[in-house]
Structure formats: structure tokens, C-alpha cells
C-alpha atoms as a PDB file:
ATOM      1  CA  UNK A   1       0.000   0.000   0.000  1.00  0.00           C
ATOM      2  CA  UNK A   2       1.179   4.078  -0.506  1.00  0.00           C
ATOM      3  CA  UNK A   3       2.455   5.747   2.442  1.00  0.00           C
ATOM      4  CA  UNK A   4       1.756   9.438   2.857  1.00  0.00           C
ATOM      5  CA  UNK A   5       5.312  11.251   3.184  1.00  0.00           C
ATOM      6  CA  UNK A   6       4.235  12.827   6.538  1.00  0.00           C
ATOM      7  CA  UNK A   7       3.408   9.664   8.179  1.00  0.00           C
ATOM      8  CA  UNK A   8       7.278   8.528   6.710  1.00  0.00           C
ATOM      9  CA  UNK A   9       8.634  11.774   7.939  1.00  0.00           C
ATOM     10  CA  UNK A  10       6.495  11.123  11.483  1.00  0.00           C
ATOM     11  CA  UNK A  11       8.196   7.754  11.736  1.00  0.00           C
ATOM     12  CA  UNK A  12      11.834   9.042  11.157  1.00  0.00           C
ATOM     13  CA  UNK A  13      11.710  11.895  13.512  1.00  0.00           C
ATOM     14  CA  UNK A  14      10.265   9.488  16.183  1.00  0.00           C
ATOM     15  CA  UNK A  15      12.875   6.560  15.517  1.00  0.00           C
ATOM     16  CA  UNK A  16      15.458   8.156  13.941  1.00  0.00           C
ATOM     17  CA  UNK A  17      15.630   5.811  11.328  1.00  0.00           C
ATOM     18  CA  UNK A  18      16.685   6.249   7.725  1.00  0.00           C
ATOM     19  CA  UNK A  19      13.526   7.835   5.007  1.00  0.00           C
ATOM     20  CA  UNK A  20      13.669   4.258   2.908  1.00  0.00           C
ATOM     21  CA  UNK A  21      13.598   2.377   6.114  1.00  0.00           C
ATOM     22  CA  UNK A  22      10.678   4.066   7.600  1.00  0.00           C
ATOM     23  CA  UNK A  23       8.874   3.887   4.235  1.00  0.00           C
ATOM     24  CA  UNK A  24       9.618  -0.047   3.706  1.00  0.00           C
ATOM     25  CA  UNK A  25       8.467  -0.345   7.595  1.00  0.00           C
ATOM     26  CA  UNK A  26       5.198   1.692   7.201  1.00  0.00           C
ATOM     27  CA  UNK A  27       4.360  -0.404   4.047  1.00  0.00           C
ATOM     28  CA  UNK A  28       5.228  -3.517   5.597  1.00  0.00           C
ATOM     29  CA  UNK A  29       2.859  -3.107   8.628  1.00  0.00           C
ATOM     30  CA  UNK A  30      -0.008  -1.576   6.466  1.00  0.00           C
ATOM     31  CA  UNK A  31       0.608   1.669   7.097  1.00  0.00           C
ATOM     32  CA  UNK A  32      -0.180   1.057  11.461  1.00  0.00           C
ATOM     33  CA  UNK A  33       2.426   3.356  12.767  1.00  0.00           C
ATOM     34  CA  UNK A  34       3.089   1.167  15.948  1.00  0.00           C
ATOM     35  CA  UNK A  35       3.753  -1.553  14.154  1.00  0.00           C
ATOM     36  CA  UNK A  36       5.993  -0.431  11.639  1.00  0.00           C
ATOM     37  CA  UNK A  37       7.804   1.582  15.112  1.00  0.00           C
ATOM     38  CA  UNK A  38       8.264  -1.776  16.635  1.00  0.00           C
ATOM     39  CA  UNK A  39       9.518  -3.418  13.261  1.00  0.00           C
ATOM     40  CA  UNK A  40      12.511  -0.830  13.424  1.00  0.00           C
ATOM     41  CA  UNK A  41      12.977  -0.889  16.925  1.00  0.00           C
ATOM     42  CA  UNK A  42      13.593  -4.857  16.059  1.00  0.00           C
ATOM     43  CA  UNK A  43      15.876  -4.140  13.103  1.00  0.00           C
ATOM     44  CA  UNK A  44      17.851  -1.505  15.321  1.00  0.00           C
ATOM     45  CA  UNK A  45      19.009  -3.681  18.095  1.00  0.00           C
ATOM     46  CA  UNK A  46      19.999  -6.459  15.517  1.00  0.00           C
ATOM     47  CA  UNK A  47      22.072  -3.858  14.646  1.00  0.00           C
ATOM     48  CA  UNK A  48      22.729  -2.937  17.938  1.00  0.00           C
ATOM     49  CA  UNK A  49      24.181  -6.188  19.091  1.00  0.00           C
ATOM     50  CA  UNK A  50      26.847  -5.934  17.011  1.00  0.00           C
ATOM     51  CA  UNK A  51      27.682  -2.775  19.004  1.00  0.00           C
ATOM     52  CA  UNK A  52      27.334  -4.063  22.283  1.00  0.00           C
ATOM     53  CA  UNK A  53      31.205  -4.881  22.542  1.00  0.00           C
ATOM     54  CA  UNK A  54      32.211  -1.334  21.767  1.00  0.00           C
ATOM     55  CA  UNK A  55      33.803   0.983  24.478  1.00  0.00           C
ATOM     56  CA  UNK A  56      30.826   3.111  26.444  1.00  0.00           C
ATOM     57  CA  UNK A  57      32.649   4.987  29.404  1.00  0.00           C
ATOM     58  CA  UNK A  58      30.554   8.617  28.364  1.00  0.00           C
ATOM     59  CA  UNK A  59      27.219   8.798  29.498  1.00  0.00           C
ATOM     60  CA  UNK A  60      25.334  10.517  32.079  1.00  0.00           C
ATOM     61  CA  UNK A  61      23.908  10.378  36.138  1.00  0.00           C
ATOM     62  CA  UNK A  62      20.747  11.638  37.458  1.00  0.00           C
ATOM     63  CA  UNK A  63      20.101  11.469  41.293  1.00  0.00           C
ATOM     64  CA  UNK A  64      16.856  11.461  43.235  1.00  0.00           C
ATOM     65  CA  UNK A  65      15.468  11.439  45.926  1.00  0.00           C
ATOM     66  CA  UNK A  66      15.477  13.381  49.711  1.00  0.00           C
ATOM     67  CA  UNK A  67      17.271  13.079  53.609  1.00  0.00           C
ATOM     68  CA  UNK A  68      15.124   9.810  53.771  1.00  0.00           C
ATOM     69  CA  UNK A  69      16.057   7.752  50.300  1.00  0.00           C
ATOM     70  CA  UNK A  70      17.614   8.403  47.061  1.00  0.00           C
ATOM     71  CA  UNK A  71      18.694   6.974  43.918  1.00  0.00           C
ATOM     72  CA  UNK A  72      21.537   7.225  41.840  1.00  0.00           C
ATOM     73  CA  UNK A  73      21.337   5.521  38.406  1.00  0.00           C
ATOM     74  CA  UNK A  74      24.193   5.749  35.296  1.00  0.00           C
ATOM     75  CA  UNK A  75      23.399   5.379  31.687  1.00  0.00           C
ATOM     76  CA  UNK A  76      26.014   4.786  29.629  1.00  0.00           C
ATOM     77  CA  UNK A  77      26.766   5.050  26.151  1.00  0.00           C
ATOM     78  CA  UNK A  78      29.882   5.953  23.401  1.00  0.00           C
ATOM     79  CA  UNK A  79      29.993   9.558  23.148  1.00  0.00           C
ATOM     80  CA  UNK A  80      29.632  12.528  25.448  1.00  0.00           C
ATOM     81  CA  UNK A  81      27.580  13.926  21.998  1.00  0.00           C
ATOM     82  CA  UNK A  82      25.233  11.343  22.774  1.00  0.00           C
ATOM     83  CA  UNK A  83      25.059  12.083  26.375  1.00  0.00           C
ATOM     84  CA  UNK A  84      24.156  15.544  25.849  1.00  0.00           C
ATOM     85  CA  UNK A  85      20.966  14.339  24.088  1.00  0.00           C
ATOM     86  CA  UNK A  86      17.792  15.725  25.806  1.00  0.00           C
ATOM     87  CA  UNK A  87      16.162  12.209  25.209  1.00  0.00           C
ATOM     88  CA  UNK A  88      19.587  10.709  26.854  1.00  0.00           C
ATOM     89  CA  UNK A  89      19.254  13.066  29.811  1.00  0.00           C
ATOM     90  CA  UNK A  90      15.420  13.057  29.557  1.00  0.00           C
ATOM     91  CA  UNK A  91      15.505   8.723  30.229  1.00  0.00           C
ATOM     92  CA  UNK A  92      18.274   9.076  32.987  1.00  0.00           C
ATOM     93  CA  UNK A  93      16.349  11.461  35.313  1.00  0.00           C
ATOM     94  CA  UNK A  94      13.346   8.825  34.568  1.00  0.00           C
ATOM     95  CA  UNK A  95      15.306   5.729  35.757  1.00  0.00           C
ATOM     96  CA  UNK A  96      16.294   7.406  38.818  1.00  0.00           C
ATOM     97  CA  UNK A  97      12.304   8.384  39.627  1.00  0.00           C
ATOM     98  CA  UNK A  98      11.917   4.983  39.105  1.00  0.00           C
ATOM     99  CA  UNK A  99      14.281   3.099  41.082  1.00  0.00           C
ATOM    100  CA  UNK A 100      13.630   5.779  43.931  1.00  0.00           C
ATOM    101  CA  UNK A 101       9.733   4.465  43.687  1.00  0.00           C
ATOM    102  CA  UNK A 102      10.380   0.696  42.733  1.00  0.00           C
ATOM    103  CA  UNK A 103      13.724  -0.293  44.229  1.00  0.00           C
ATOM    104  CA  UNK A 104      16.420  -1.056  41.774  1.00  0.00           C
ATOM    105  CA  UNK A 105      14.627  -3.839  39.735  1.00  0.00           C
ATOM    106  CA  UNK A 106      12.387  -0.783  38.157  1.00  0.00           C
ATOM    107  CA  UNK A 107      14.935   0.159  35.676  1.00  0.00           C
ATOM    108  CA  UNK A 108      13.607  -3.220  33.341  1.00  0.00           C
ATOM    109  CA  UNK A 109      10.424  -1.096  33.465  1.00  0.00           C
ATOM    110  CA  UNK A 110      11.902   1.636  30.680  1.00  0.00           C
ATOM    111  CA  UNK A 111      13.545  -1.702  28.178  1.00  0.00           C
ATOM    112  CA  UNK A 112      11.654  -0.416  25.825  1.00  0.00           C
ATOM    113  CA  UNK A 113      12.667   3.320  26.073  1.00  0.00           C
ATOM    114  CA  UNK A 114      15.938   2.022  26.200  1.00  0.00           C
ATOM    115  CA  UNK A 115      16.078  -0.094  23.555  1.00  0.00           C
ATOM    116  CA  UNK A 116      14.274   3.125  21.251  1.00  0.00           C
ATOM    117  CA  UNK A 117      17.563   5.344  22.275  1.00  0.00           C
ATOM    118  CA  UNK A 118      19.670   2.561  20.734  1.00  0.00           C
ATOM    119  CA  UNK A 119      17.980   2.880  17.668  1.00  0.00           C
ATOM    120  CA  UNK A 120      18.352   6.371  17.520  1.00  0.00           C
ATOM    121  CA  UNK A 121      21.652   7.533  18.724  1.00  0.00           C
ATOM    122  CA  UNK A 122      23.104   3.930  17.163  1.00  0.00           C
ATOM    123  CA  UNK A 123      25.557   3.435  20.118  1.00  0.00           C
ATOM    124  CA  UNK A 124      25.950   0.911  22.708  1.00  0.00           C
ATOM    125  CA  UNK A 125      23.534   2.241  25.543  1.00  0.00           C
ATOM    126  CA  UNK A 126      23.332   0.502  28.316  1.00  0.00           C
ATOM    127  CA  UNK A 127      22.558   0.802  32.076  1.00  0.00           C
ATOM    128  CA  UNK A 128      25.439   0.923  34.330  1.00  0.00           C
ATOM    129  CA  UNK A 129      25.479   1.667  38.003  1.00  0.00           C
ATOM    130  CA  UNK A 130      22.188   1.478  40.220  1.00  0.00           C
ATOM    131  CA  UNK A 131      21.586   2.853  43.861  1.00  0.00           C
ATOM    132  CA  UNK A 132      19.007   2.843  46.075  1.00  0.00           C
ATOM    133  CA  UNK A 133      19.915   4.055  49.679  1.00  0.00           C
ATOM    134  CA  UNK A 134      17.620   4.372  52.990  1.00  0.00           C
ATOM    135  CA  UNK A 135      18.968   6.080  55.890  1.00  0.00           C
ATOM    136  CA  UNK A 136      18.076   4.029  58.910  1.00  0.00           C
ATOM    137  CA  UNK A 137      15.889   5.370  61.551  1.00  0.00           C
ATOM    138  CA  UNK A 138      17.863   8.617  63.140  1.00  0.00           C
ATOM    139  CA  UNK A 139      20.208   9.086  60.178  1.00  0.00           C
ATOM    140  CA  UNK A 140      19.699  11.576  57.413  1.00  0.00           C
ATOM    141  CA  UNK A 141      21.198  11.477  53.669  1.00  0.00           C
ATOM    142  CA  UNK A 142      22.938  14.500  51.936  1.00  0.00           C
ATOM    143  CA  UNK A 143      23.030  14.254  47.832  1.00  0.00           C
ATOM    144  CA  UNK A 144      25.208  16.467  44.869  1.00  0.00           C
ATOM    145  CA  UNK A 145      25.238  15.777  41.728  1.00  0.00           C
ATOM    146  CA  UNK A 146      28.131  17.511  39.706  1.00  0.00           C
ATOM    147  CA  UNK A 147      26.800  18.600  36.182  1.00  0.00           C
ATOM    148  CA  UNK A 148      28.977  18.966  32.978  1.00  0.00           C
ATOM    149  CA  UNK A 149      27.209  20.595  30.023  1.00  0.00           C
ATOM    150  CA  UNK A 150      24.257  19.931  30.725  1.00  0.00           C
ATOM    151  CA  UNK A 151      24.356  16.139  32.121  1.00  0.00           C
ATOM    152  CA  UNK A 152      25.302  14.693  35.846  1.00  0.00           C
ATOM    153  CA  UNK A 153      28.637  13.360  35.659  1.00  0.00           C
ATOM    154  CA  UNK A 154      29.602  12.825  39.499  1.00  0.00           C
ATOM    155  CA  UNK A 155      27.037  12.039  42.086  1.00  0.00           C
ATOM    156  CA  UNK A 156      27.416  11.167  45.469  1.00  0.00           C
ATOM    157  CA  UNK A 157      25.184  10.224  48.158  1.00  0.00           C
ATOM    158  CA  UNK A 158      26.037   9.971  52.155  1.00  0.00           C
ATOM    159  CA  UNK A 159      24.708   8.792  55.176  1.00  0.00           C
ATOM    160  CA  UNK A 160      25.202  10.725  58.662  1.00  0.00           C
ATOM    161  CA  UNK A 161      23.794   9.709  62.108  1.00  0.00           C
ATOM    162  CA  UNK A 162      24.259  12.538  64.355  1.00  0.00           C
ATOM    163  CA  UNK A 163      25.481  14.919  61.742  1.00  0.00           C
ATOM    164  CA  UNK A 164      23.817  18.447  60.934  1.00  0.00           C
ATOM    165  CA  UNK A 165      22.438  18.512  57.485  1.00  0.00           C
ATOM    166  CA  UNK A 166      24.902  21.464  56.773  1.00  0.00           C
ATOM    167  CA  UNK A 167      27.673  19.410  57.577  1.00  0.00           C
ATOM    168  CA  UNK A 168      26.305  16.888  55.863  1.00  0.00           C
ATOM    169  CA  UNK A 169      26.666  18.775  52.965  1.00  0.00           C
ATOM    170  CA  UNK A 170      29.721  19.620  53.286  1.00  0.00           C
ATOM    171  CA  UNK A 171      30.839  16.565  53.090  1.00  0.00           C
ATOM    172  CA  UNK A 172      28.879  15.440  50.251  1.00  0.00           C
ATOM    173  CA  UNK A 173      30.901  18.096  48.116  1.00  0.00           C
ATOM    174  CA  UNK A 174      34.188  16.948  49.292  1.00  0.00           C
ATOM    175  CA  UNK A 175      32.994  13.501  48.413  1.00  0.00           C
ATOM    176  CA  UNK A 176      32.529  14.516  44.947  1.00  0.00           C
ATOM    177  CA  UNK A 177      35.773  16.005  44.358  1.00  0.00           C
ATOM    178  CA  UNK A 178      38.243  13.974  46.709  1.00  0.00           C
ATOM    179  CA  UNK A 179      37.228  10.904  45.427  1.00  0.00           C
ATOM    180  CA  UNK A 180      38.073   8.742  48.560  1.00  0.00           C
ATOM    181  CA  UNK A 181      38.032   4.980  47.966  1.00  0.00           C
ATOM    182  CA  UNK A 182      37.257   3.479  51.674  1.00  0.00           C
ATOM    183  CA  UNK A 183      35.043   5.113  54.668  1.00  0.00           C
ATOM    184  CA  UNK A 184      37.372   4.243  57.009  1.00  0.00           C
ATOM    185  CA  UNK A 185      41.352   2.463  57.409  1.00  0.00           C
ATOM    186  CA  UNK A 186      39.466  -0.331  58.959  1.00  0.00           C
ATOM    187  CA  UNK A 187      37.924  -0.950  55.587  1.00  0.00           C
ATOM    188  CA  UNK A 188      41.588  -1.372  53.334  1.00  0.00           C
ATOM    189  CA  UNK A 189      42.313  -4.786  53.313  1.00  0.00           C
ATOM    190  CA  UNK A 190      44.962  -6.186  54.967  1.00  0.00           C
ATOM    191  CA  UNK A 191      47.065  -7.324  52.999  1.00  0.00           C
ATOM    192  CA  UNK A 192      47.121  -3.936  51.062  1.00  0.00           C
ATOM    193  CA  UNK A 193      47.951  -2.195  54.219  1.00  0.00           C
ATOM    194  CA  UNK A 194      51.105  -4.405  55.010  1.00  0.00           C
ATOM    195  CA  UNK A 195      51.929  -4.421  50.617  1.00  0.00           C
ATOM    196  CA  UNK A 196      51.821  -0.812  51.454  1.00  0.00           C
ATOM    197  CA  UNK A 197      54.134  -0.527  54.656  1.00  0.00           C
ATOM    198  CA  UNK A 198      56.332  -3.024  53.311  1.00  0.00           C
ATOM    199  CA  UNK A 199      57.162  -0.804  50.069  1.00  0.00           C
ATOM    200  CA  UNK A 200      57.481   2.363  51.804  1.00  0.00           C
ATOM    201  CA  UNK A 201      59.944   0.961  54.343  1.00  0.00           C
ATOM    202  CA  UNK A 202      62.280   0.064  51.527  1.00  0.00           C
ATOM    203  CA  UNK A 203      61.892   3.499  50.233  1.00  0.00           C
ATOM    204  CA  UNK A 204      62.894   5.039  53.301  1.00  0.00           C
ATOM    205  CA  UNK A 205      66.039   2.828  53.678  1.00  0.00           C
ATOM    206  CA  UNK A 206      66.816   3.099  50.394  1.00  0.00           C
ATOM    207  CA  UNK A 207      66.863   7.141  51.048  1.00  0.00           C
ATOM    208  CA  UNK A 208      69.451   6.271  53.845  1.00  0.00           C
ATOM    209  CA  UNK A 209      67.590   7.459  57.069  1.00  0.00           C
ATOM    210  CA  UNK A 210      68.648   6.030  60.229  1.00  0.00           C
ATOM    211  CA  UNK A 211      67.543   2.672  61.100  1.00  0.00           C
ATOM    212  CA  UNK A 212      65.904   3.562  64.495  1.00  0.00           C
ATOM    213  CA  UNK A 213      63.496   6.439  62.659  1.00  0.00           C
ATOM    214  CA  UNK A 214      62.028   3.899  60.205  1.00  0.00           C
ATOM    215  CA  UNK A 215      59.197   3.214  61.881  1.00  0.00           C
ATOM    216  CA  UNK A 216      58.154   7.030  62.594  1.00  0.00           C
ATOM    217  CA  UNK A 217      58.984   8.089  58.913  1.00  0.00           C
ATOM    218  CA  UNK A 218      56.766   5.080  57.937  1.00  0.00           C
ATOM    219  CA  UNK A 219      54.098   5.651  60.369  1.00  0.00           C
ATOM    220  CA  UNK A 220      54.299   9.390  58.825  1.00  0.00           C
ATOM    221  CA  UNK A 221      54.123   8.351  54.677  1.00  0.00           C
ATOM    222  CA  UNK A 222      51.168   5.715  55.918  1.00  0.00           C
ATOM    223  CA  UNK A 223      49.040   8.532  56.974  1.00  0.00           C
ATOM    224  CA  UNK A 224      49.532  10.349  53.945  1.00  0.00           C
ATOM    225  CA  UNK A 225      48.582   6.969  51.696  1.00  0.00           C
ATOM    226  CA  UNK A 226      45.300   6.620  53.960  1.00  0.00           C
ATOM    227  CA  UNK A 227      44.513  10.671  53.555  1.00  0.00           C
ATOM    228  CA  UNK A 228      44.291   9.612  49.489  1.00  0.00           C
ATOM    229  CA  UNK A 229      42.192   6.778  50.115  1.00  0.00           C
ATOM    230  CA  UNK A 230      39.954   7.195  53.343  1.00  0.00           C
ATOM    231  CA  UNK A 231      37.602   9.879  53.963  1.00  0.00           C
ATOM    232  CA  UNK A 232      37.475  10.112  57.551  1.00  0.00           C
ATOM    233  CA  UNK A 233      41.679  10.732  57.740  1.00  0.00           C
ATOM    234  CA  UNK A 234      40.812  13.114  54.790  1.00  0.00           C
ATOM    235  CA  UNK A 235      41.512  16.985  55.348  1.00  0.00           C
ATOM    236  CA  UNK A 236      37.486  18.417  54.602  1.00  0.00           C
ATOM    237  CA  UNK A 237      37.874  20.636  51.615  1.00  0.00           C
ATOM    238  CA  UNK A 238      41.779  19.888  51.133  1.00  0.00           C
ATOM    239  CA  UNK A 239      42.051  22.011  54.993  1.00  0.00           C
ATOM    240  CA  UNK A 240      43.852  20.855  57.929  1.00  0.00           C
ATOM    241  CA  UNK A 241      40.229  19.522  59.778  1.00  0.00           C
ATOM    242  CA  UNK A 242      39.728  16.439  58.561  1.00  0.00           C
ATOM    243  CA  UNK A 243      36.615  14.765  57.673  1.00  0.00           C
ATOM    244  CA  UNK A 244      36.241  12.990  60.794  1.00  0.00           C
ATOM    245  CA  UNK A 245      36.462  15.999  63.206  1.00  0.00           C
ATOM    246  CA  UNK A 246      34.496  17.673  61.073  1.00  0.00           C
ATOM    247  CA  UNK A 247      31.071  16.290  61.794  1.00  0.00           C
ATOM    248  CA  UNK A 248      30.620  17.685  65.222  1.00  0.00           C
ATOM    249  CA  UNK A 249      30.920  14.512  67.242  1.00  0.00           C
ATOM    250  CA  UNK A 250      28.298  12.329  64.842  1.00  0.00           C
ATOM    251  CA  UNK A 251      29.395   9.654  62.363  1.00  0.00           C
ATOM    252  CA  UNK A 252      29.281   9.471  58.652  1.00  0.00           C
ATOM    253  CA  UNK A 253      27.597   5.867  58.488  1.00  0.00           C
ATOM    254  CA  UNK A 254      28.433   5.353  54.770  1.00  0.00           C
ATOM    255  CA  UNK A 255      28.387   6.675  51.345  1.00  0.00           C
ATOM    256  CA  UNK A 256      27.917   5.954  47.655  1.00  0.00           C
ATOM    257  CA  UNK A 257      29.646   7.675  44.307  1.00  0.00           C
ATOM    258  CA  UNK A 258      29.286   6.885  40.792  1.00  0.00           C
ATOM    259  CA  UNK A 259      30.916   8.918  38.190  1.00  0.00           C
ATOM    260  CA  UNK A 260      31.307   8.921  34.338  1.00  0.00           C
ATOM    261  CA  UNK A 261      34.119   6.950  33.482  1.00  0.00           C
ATOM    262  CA  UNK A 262      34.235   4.666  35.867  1.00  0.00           C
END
């Protein structure tokens, strides 16, 4: 059967698919503009798995949520031209909504939406990192979201029992730009800790320093290898204050970050 051009053009824009392929759709399915969407949508991701294997470390992070719950969810895809896409940004605030509503498993609820965006920015799109945090009873949550033209590229989300919401705050922003690995020393793993102390005492013999000040100069360089790694020996802001004093006698109970890239 003939296809009117504006129904072709109608089925392009809302695909992104190529003028003959909409056409040969649209005459395939009778002209039913659903079904001729869903024949593309088919054709698209047999393209798509071929691009599956390809590199996607761009993307984008939405966060939502309040001092109760939040969620953090990470689309990913090839190009940071692709994450810039309003219907790229436009899905990634929607996952979080839903995984702040549903619990993590309501991401499979936008497949479809998902699987359209393939078709239409023809990269490997896929969902990365999902979060869904509750502060237990007492605690409150502090969220930031660091934004780079135009899409959330850094988001973190912490947990504080007995902790001001300012201060909170505060350390939510550090979190974002200090980029500790670990909570707390108690959380490196041993043997890392010992890898650690074992190379740096080599170091400082190698350097020639007196044999009886090798444990002090280590015990010195150790603090400065947990300051990079662990956010409570970390100096708030890059100050002398660290993290840990701080929070005004309270606790930071935990804390999530997912960036672009990772």
C-alpha cells in the first residue's frame, strides 16, 4: 500500500531511522504506525548487538530522591555527543524516579525506552550503576550531583547519624571532588595495608635514614597513603580539619559515588 510522506517523515523523527527504512516499515505493517515503530525498533538492536562490545565509558547520572532515600542511576553510552541528548538526559532522570519508587529492579520497566535510544543515537547504551539508599531510623542522607554541560557526571550520596544537614553537605561536596576509595582504614584490606608498609619501608632505607626512625617516617608516609584513600583521615575541603572531626561529634555511616568513566 502508498504511504503518505508525513506519516514517513512522522516515523523518522520518532525513531530516527533512515527515510527508505521508515517507508519499507510503514508499508510492511499496512501503514499502522506502531507496528511499523516496533519493526525498526527490532531491526535496530539487531544492529545494535553488534555494538554491544564497543567501548561506552561517556554517558550521564541523574540522582533522586530526599534526607530519607535516594537513587543514583548511570546510563552509559559511546559519546559525550550522545550524552548531551535531551532524550539521553530526559531517560536518565526517569530511571532514577523509578528506582527511587520501585527499588532497583524498576529500571527493566523503561527496556523499551531504552532499547528506542539505541535505535536512535546507534551506540551501545546501556545501564550501568544502580543505587538505592535508605537512611536508617535517626540518620539523614545528603546528595550532589556535579553537572557537565548539561548532564550529571559525578554524584554522590552519604549517610550521617548525628550529623547536621549542613555538615552533611559539606561533606557530600568533598565527596565529589576527593574521590576517597574506603570510609574508614578499617575498611583497606589487609594485605594492602602491610603491601603498602612493606614498600614504603624500603623506600625510606633506600633514602638512607637512620635505622631507628624507620618506623616514625613510615608511620608518617602511611598517613599520607590513607589521607588519598579514606575519607574520615581526609583533610574536609583539602584544609587541615579532617573529615572525621568535622562532623561535630556524629558519624558518617556510609556513602555511595558513581561517576562517568568509571
Amino acid at each position: 500500500m502508498a504511504v503518505s510522506a508525513r506519516d514517513v517523515k512522522a516515523l523518522r523523527d520518532a525513531t530516527g531511522a533512515g527515510m527508505m527504512d521508515a517507508k519499507k516499515a510503514l508499508t510492511a505493517a499496512g501503514g499502522d504506525m506502531e507496528s511499523a515503530r516496533q519493526m525498526l525498533r527490532e531491526q535496530g538492536l539487531a544492529k545494535a548487538g553488534a555494538r554491544t562490545g564497543r567501548d561506552n565509558d561517556q554517558g550521564a547520572i541523574a540522582v533522586a530522591g530526599d534526607a530519607r532515600t535516594a537513587a543514583v542511576v548511570q546510563l552509559k553510552c559511546e559519546t559525550d555527543f550522545s550524552a548531551k541528548n535531551e532524550g539521553f538526559t530526559s531517560l536518565v532522570h526517569d530511571l532514577a524516579g523509578s528506582v527511587l519508587e520501585g527499588g532497583v529492579g524498576a529500571v527493566d520497566q523503561h527496556s523499551g525506552e531504552i532499547e528506542d535510544l539505541k535505535l536512535t543515537l546507534k551506540e551501545n547504551i546501556q545501564v550501568g550503576v544502580v543505587e538505592r539508599i535508605e537512611a536508617a531510623d535517626g540518620n539523614i542522607l545528603d546528595h550532589y550531583l556535579h553537572r557537565q554541560d548539561g548532564r550529571g557526571v559525578n554524584a554522590v550520596v552519604v549517610e550521617g547519624d548525628g550529623v547536621g544537614a549542613d555538615d552533611l553537605h559539606q561533606v557530600a561536596l568533598h565527596i565529589a571532588f576527593a574521590k576517597p576509595q574506603f570510609l574508614s582504614a578499617e575498611e583497606i584490606p589487609a594485605s594492602e595495608v602491610e603491601r603498602e608498609r612493606a614498600a614504603l619501608l624500603e623506600i625510606t632505607k633506600a633514602e638512607g635514614k637512620p635505622a631507628q626512625a624507620w618506623d616514625k617516617i613510615v608511620d608518617g608516609r602511611m598517613r599520607g597513603w590513607y589521607a588519598e584513600r579514606v575519607l574520615l583521615e581526609q583533610g574536609l575541603h583539602g584544609e587541615k580539619t579532617t573529615v572525621k572531626n568535622s562532623i561535630g561529634g556524629g558519624s558518617i555511616v556510609r556513602f555511595v559515588q558513581v561517576m562517568i568513566g568509571d
